[in-house]
N, C-alpha and C. Protein backbone atom coordinates (compact mmCIF):
# COMPACT_ATOMS: atom_id res chain seq x y z
N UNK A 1 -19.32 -14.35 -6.34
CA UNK A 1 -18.77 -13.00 -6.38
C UNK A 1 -19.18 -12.25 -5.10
N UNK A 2 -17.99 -11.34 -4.59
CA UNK A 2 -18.51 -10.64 -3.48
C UNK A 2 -19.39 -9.51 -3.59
N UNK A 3 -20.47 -9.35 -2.85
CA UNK A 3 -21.53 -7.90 -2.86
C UNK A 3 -21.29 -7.51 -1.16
N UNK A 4 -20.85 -6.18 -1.08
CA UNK A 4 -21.87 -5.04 -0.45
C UNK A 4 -22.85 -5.15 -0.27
N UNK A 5 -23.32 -5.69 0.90
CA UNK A 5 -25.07 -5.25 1.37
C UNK A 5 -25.26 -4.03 1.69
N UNK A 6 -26.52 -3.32 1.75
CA UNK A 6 -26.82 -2.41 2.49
C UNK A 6 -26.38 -1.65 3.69
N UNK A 7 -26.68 -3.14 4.78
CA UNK A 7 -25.95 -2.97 5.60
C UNK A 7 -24.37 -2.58 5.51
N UNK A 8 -23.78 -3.08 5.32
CA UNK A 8 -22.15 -2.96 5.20
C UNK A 8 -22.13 -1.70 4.73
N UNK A 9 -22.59 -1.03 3.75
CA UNK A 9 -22.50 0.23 2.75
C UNK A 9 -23.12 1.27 4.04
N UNK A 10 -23.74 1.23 4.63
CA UNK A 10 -23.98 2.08 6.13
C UNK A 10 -23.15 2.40 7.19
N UNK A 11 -22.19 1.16 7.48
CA UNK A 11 -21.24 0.96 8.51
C UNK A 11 -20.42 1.92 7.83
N UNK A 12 -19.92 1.77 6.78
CA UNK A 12 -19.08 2.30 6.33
C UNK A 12 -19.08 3.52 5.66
N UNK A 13 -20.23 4.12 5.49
CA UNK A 13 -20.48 5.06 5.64
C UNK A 13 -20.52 6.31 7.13
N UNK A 14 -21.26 5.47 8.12
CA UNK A 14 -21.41 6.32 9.34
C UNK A 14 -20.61 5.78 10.47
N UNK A 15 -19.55 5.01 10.49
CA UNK A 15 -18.08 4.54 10.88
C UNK A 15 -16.67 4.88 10.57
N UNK A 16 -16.23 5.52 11.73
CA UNK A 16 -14.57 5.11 10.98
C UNK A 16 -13.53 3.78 10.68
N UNK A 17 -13.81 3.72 9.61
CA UNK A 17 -12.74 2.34 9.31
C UNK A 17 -11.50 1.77 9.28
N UNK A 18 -10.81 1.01 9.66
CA UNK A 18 -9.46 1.04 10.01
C UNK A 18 -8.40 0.27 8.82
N UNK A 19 -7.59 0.68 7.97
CA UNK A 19 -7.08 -0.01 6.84
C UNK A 19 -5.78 -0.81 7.72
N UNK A 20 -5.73 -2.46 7.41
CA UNK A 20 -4.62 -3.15 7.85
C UNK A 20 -3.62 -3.62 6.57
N UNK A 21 -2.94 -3.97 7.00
CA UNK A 21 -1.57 -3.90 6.20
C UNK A 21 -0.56 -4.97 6.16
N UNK A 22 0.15 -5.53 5.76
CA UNK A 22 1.76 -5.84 6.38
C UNK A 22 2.73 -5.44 5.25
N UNK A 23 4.11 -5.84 5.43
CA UNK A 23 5.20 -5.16 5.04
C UNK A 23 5.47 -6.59 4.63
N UNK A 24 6.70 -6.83 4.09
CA UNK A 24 7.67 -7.80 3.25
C UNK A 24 7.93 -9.07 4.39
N UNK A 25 7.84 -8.46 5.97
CA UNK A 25 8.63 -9.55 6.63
C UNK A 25 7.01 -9.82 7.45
N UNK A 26 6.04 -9.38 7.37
CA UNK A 26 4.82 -9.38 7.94
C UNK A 26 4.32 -8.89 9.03
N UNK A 27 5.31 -7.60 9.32
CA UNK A 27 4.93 -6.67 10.30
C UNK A 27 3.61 -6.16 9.60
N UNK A 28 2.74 -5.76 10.95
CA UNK A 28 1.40 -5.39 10.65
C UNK A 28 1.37 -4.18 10.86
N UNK A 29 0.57 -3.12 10.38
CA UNK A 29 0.38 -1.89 10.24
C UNK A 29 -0.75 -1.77 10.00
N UNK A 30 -1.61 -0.85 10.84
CA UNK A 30 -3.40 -0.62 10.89
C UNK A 30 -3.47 0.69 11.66
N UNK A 31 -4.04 1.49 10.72
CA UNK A 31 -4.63 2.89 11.16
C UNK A 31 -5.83 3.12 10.18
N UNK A 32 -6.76 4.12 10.55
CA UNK A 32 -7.88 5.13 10.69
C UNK A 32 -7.80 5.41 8.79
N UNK A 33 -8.84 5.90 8.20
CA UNK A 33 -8.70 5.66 7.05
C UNK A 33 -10.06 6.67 6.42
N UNK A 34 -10.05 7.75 7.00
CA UNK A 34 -11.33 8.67 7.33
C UNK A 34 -12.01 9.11 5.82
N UNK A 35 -10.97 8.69 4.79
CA UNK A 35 -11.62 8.84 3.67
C UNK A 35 -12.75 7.48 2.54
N UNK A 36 -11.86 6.52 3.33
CA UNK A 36 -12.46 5.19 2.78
C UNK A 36 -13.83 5.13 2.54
N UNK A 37 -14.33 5.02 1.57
CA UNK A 37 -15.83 4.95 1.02
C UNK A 37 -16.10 3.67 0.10
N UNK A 38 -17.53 3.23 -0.40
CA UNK A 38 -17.69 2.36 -1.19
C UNK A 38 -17.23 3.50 -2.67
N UNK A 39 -17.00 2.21 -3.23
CA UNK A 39 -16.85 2.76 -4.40
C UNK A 39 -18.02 2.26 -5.32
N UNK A 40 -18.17 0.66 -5.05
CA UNK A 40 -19.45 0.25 -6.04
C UNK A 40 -19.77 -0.96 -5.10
N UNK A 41 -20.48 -2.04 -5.51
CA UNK A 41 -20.80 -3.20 -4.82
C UNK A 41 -19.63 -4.14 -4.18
N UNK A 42 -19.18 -4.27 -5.32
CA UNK A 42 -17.38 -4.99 -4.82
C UNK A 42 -16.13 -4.30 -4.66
N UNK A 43 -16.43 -3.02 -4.79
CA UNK A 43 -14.97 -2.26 -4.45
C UNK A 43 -15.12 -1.27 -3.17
N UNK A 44 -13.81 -1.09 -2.59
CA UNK A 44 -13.48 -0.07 -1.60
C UNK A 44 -12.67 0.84 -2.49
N UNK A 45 -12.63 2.48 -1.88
CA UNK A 45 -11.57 3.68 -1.94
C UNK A 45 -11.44 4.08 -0.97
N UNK A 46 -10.11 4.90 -1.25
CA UNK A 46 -9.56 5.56 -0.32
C UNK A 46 -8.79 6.67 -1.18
N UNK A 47 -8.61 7.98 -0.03
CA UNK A 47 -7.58 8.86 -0.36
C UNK A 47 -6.03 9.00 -0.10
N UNK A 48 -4.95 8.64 -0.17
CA UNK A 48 -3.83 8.08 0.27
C UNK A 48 -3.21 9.64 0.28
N UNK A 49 -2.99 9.98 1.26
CA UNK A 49 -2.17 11.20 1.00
C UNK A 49 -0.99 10.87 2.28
N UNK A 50 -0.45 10.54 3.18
CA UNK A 50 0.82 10.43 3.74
C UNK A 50 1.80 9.97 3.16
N UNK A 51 1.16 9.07 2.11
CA UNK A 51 2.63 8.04 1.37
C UNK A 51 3.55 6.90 2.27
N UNK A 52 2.31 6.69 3.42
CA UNK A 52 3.97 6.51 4.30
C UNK A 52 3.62 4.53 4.81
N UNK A 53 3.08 3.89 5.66
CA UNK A 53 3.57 2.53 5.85
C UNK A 53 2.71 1.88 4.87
N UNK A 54 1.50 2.46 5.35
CA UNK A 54 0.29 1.94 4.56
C UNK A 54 0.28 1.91 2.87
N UNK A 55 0.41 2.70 2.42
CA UNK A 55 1.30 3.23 0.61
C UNK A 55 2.40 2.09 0.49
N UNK A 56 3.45 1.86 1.73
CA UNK A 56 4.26 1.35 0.99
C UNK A 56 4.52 -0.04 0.88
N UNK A 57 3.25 -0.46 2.32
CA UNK A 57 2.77 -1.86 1.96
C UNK A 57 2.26 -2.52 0.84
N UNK A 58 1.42 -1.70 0.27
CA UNK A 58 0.25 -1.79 -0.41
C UNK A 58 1.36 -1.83 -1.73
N UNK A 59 2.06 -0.65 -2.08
CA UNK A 59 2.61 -0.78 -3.44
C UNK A 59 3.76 -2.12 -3.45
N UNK A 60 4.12 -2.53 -2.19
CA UNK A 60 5.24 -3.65 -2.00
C UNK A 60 4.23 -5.03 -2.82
N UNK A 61 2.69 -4.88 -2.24
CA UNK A 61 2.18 -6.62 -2.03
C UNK A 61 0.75 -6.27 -2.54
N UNK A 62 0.10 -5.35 -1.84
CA UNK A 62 -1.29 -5.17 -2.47
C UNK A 62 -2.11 -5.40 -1.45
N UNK A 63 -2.00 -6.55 -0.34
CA UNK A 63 -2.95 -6.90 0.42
C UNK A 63 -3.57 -6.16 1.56
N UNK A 64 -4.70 -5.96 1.66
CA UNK A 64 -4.99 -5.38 2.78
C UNK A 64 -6.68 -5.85 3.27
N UNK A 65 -6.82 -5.45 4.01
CA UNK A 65 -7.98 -5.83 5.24
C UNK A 65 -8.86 -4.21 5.81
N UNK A 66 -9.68 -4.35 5.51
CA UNK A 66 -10.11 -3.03 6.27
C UNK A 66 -11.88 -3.50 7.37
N UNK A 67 -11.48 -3.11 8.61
CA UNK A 67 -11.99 -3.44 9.62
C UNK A 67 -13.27 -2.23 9.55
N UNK A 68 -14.72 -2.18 9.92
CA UNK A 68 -15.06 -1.02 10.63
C UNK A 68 -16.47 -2.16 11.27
N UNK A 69 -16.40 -0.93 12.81
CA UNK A 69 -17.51 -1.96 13.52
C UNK A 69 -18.40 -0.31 13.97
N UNK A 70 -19.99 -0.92 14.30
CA UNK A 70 -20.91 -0.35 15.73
C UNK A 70 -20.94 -0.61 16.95
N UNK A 71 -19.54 0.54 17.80
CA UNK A 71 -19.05 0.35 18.98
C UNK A 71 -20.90 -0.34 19.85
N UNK A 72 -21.78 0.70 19.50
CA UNK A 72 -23.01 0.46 20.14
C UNK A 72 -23.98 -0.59 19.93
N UNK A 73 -23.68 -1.13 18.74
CA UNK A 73 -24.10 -1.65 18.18
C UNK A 73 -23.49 -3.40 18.38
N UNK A 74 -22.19 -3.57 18.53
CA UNK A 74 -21.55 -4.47 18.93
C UNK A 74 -21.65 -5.63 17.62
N UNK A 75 -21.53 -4.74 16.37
CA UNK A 75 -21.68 -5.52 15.23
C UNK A 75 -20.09 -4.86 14.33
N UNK A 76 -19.77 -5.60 13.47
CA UNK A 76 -18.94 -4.82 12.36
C UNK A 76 -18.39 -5.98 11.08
N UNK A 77 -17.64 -5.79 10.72
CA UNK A 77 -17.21 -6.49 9.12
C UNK A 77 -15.76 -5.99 8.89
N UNK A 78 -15.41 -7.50 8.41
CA UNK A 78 -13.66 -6.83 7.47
C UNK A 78 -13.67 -7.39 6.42
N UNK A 79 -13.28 -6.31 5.49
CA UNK A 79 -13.45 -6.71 3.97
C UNK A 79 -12.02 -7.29 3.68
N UNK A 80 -11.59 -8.11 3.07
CA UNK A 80 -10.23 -8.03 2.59
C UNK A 80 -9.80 -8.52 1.08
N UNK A 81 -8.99 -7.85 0.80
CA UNK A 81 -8.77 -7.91 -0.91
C UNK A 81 -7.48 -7.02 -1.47
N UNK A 82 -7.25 -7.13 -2.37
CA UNK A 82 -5.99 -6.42 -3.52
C UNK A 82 -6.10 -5.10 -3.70
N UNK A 83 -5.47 -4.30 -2.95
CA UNK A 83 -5.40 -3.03 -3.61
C UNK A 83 -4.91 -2.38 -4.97
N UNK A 84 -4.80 -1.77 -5.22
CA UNK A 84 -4.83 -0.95 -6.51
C UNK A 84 -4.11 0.76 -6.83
N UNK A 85 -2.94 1.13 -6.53
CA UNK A 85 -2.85 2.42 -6.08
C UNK A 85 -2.63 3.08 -8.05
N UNK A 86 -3.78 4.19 -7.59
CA UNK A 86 -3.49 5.38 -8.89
C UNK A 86 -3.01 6.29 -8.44
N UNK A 87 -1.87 6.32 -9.02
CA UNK A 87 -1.11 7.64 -8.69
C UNK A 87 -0.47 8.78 -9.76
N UNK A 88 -1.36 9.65 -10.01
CA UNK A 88 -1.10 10.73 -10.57
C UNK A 88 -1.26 10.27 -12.24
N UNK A 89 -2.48 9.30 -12.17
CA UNK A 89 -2.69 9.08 -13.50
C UNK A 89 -3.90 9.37 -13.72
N UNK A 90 -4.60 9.08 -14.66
CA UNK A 90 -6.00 9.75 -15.45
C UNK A 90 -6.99 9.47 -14.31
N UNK A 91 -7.20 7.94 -14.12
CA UNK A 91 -8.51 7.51 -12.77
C UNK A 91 -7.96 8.67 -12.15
N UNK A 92 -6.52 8.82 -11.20
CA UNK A 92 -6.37 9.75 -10.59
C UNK A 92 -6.80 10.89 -10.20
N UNK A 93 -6.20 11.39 -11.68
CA UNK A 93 -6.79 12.47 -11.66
C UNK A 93 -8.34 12.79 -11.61
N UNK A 94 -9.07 12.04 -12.61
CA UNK A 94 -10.59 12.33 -12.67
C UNK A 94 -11.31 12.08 -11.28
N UNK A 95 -10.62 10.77 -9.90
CA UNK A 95 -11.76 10.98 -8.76
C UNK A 95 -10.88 12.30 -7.96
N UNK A 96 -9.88 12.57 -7.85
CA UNK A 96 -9.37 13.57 -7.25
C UNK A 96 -9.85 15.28 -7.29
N UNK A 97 -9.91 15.07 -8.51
CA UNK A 97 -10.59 16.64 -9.05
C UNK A 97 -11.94 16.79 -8.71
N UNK A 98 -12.58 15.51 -8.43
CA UNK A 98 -14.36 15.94 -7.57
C UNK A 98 -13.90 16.25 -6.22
N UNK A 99 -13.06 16.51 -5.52
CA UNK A 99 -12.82 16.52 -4.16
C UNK A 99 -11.90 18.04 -3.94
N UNK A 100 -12.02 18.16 -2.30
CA UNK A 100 -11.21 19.17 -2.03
C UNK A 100 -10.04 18.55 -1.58
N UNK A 101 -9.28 17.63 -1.82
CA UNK A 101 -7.90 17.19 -1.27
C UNK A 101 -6.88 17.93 -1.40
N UNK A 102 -6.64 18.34 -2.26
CA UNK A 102 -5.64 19.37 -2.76
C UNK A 102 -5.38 20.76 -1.82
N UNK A 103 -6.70 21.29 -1.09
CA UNK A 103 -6.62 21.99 -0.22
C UNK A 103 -6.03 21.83 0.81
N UNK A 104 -6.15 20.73 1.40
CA UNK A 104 -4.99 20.49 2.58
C UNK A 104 -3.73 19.43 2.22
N UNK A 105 -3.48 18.94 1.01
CA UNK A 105 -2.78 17.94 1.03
C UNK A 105 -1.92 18.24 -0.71
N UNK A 106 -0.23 18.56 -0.32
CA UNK A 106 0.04 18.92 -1.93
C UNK A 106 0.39 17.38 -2.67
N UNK A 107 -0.39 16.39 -2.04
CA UNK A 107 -0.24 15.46 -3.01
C UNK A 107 -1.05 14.14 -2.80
N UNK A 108 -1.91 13.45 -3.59
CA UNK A 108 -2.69 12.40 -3.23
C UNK A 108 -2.84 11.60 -4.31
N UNK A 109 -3.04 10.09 -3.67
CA UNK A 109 -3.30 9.11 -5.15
C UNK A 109 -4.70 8.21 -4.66
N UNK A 110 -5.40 7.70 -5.39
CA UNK A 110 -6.57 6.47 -5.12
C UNK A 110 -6.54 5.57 -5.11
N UNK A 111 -6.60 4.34 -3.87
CA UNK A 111 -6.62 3.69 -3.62
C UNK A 111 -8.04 2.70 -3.64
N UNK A 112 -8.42 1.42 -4.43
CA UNK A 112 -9.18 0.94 -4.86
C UNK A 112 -8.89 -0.76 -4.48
N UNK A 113 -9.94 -1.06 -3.80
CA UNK A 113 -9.67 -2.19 -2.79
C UNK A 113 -10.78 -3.05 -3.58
N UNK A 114 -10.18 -4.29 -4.33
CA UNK A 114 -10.69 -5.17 -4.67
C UNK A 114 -11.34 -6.31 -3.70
N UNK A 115 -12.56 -6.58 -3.16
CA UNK A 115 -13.01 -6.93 -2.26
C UNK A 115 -12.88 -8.29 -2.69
N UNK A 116 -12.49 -9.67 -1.97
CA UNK A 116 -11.91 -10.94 -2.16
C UNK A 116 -13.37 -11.67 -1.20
N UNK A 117 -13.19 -11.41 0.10
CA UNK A 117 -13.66 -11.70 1.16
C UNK A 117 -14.23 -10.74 2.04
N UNK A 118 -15.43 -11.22 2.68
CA UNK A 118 -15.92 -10.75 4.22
C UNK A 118 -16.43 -11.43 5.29
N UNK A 119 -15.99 -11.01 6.34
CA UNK A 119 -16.18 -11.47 7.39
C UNK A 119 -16.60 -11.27 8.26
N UNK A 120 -17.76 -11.56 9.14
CA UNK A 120 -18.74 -11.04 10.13
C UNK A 120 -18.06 -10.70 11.91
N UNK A 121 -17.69 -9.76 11.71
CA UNK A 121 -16.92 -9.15 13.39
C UNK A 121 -18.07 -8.80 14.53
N UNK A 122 -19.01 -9.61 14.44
CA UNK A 122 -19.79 -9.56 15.44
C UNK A 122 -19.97 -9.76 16.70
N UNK A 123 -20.24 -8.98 17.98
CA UNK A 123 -19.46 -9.74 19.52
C UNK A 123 -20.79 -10.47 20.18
N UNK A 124 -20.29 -12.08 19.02
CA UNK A 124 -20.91 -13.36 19.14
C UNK A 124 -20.00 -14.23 18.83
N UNK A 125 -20.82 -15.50 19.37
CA UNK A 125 -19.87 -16.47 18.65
C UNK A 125 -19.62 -16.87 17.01
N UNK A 126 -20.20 -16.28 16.19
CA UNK A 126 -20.41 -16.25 14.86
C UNK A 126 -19.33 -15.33 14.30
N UNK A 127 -18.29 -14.47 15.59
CA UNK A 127 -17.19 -13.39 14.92
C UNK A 127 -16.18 -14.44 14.18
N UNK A 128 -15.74 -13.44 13.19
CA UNK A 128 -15.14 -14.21 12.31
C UNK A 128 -15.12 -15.36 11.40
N UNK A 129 -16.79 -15.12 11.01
CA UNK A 129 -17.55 -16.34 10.29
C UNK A 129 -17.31 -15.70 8.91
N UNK A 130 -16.72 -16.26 8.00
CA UNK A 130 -16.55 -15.52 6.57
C UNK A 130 -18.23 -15.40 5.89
N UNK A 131 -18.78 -14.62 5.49
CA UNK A 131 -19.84 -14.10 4.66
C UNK A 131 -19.74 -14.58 3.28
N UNK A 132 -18.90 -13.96 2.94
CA UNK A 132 -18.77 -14.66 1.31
C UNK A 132 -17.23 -14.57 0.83
């Protein structure tokens, strides 16, 4: 089973992380993801509020990849696994309502990233050594 180390739960905490994507024909799509947090040992979240490539990958297939590294550090990790989108249902509602999203955004759903795999993005020869 996959775990969250410490480490990793830091990166991703004091990093911006980048959510990757593809579409039906396997165009790739990867942007910035400033809300993405752990959720528990084996899961990722996110706040989805554009609706727009990333949403509609994800509700097409599920799969996604999320990258974050220490530019200074010259270390990082990509998790990859099954997403999960709640949209405007009870989970929904209940992590939404701890947050101020609603203030800038008239609409958002949660995104919950079933962690499959990780992989060590380290600038060594060991990048891209799967972890677990």
């Amino acid at each position: 089973m996959v775990k969250l180390t410490e480490e990793m739960k830091k990166m991703l905490a004091s990093q911006l992380p980048f959510l990757a994507t593809a579409d039906k024909h396997g165009n790739p799509q990867v942007g910035p993801k400033g809300s993405l947090h752990v959720l528990d040992d084996d899961h990722l979240i996110y706040f989805e509020h554009t609706f727009r490539q990333a949403y509609e990958n994800l509700a097409e297939n599920g799969r996604a990849a999320v990258a974050v590294a220490d530019r200074p550090a010259q270390k990082g990790f990509r998790f990859e696994g099954l997403a999960h989108i709640h949209d405007s249902d009870d989970y929904a509602t209940k992590i939404l309502g701890q947050t101020k999203i609603f203030e800038r955004f008239p609409r958002a759903a949660v995104v919950v990233i079933d962690i499959k795999h990780i992989y060590k993005l380290d600038n060594n020869l060991e990048a891209g050594t799967l972890l677990q």
